[in-house]
Protein backbone atom coordinates (compact mmCIF):
# COMPACT_ATOMS: atom_id res chain seq x y z
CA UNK A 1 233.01 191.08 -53.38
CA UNK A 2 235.46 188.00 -53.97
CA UNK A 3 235.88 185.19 -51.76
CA UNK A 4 238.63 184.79 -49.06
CA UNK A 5 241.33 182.41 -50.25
CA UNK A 6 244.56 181.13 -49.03
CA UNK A 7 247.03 180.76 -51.62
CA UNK A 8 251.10 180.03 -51.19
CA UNK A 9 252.89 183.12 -52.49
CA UNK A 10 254.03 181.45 -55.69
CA UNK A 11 252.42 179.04 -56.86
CA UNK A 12 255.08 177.42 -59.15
CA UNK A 13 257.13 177.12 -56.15
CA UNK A 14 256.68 173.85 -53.54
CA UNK A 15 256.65 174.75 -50.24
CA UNK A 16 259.66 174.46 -47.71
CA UNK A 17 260.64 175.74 -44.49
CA UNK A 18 263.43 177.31 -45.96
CA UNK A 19 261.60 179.57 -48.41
CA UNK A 20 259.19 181.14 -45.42
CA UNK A 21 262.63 181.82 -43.42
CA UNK A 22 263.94 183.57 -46.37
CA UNK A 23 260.30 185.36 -47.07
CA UNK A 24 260.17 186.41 -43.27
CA UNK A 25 263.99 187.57 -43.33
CA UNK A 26 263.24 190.03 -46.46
CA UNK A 27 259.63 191.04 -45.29
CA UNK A 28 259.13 191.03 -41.78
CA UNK A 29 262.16 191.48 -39.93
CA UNK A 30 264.09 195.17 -39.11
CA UNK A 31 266.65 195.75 -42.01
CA UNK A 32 269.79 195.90 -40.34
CA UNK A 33 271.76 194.05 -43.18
CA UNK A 34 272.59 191.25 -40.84
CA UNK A 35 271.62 187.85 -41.91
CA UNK A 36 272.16 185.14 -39.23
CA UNK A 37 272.82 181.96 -40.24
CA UNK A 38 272.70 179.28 -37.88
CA UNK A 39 275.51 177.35 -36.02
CA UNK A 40 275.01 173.54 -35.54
CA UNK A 41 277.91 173.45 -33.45
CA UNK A 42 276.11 175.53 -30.77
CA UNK A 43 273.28 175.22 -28.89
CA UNK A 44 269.81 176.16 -30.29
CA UNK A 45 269.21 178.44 -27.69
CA UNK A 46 272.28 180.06 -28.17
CA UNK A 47 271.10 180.64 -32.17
CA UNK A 48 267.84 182.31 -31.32
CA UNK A 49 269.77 184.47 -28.30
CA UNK A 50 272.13 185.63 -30.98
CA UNK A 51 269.66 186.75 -33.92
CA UNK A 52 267.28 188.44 -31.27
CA UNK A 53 270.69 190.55 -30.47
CA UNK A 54 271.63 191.15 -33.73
CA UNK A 55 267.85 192.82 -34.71
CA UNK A 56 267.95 194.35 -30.98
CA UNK A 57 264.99 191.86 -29.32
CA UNK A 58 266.88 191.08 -26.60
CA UNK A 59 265.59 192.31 -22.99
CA UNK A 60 268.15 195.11 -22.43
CA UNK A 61 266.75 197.96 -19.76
CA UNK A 62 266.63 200.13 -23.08
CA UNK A 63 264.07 197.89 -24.35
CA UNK A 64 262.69 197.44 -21.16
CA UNK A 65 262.77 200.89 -20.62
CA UNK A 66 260.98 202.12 -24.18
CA UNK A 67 258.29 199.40 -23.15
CA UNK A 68 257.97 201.20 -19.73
CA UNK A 69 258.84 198.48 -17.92
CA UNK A 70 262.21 199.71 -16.44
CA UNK A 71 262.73 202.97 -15.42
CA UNK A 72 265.74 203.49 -16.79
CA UNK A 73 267.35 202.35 -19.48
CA UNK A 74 271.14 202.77 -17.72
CA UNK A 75 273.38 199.62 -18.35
CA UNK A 76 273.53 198.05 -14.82
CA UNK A 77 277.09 197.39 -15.20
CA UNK A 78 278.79 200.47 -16.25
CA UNK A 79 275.84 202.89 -16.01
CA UNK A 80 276.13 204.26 -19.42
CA UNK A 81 273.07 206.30 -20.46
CA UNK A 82 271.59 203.70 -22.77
CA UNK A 83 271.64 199.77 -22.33
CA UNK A 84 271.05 198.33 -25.95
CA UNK A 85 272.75 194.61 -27.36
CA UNK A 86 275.46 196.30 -28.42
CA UNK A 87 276.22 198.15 -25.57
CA UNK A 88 275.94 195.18 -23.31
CA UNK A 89 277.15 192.46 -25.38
CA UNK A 90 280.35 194.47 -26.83
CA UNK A 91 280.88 197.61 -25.37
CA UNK A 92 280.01 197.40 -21.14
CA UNK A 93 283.33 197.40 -19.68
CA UNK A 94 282.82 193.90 -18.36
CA UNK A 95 282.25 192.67 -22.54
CA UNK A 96 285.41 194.43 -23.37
CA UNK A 97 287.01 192.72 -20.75
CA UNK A 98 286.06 189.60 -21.74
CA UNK A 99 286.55 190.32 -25.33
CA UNK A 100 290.15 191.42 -24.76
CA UNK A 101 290.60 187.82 -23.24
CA UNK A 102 288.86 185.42 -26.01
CA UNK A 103 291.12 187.25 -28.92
CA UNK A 104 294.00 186.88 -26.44
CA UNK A 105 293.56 183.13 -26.24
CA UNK A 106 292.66 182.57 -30.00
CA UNK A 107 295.93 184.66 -30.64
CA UNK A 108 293.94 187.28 -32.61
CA UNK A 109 295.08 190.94 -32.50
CA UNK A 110 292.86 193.04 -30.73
CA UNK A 111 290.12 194.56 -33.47
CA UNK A 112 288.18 197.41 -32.79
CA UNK A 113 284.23 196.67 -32.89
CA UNK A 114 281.29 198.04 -31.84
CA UNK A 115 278.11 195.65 -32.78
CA UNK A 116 277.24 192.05 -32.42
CA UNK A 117 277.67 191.94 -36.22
CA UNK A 118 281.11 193.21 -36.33
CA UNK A 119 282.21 190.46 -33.89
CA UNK A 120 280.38 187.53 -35.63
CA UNK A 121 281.70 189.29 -38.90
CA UNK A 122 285.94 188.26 -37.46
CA UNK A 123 286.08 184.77 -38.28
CA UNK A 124 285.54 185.52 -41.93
CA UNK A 125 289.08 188.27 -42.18
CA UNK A 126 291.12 185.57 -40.63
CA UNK A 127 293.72 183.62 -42.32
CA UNK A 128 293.23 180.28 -41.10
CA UNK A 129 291.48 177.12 -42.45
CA UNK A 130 287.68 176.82 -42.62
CA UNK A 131 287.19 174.64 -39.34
CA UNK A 132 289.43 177.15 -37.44
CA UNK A 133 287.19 179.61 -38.73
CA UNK A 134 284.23 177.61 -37.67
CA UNK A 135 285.67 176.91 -34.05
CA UNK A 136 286.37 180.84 -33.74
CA UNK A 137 283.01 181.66 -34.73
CA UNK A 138 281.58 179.36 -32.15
CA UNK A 139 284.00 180.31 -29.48
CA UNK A 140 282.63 183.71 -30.37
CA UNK A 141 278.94 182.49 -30.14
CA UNK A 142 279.76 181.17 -26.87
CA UNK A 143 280.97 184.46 -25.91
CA UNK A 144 277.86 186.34 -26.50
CA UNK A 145 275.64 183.35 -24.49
CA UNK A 146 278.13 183.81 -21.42
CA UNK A 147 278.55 187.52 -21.36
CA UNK A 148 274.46 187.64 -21.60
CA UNK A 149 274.22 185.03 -18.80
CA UNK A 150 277.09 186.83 -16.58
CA UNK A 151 274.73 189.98 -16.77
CA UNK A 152 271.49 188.15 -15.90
CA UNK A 153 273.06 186.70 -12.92
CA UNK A 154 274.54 190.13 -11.56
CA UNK A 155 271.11 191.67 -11.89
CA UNK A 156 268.96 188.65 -10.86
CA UNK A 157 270.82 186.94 -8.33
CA UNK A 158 273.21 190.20 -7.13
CA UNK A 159 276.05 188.44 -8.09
CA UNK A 160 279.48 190.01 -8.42
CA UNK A 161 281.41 190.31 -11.59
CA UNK A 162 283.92 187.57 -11.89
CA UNK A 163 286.41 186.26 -14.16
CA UNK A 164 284.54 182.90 -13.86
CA UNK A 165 282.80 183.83 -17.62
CA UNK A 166 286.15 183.17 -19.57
CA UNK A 167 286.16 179.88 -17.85
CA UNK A 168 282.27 179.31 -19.24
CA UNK A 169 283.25 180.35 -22.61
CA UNK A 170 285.98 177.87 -22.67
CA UNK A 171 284.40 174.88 -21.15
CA UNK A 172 281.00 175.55 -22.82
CA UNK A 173 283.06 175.88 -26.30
CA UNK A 174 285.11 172.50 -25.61
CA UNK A 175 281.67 170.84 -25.00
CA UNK A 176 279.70 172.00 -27.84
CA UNK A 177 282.46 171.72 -29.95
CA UNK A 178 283.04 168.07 -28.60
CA UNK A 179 280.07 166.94 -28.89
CA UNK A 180 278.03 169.29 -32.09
CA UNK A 181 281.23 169.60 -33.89
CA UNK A 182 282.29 166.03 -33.38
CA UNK A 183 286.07 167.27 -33.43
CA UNK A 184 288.12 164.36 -31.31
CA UNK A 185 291.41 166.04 -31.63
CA UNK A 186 290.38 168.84 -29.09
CA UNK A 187 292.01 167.95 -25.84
CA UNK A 188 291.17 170.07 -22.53
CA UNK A 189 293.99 170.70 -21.58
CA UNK A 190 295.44 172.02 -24.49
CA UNK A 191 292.21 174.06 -25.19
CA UNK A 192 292.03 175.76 -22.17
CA UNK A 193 296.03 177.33 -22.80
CA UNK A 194 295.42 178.61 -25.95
CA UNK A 195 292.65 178.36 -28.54
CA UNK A 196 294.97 178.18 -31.77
């Protein structure tokens, strides 16, 4: 019998943080064909929220539900048969809603999507410079965190749907974007008219 040895899995390779994210990505996780990569002008929390949606490990009463925690796995919003992140973070009434309104205020025509992945996925079609694209995408980040949080707080604290979470998205986006993206020719009251 041979002896138990720990060994890095190529050894003509140094070791680096970014070659066990890549090893994890192509061995461990669910193949979805989504590969996240991270936003620096966002919040960290707001990175991990968004790649536990996109390989469905976010705590949606479907997942709740096939746990058998929840008893149903009905969106709370819209009571559609099955809450998953797509459902709830795209397609709930109160996401399209929402949705509707950020591609209204970053003058984009309404497109048609149906997954996290499609929406992150926008940015990249657009005809505009790379730091618009980068301040869409993290307008759109935004989006995700506030729609998430808007649904928390209707189920934990019985609060009523409002149109308070385009106001989040906006002033959460001008901050981040402020202060991560270090871009000084935002101005708030510009921002909050019209995104582009």
């Amino acid at each position: 019998m041979g002896l138990d040895t720990n060994s890095w899995i190529d050894l003509d390779v140094d070791f680096s943080t970014k070659i066990i994210r890549q090893e994890i990505e192509e061995n461990c996780l669910p193949s979805n064909n989504q590969v996240y990569h991270d936003s620096k002008w966002v919040s960290s929390k707001v990175n991990v929220f968004v790649w536990r949606a996109l390989i469905d490990r976010i705590q949606t009463n479907g997942a709740l539900n096939h746990r058998n925690i929840m008893p149903s796995p009905s969106c709370t919003s819209c009571g559609a048969d099955y809450e998953t992140p797509d459902h709830t973070l795209i397609n709930c009434e109160h996401a399209v809603k929402v949705w509707h309104a950020i591609f209204s205020w970053c003058k984009i025509p309404i497109i048609p999507v149906n997954s996290v992945g499609q929406i992150l996925s926008i940015p990249n079609t657009l005809p505009v410079t790379p730091d618009t694209r980068k301040i869409i995408h993290t307008v759109f980040l935004t989006g995700l965190w506030c729609i998430w949080k808007a649904r928390n707080e209707r189920i934990f604290n019985k609060s009523t749907m409002s149109n308070a979470t385009m106001g989040d998205i906006k002033s959460l986006s001008f901050l981040w974007l402020n202060s991560r993206g270090k871009l000084a020719t935002l101005k708030w009251r510009s921002w909050t008219k019209s995104l582009l």
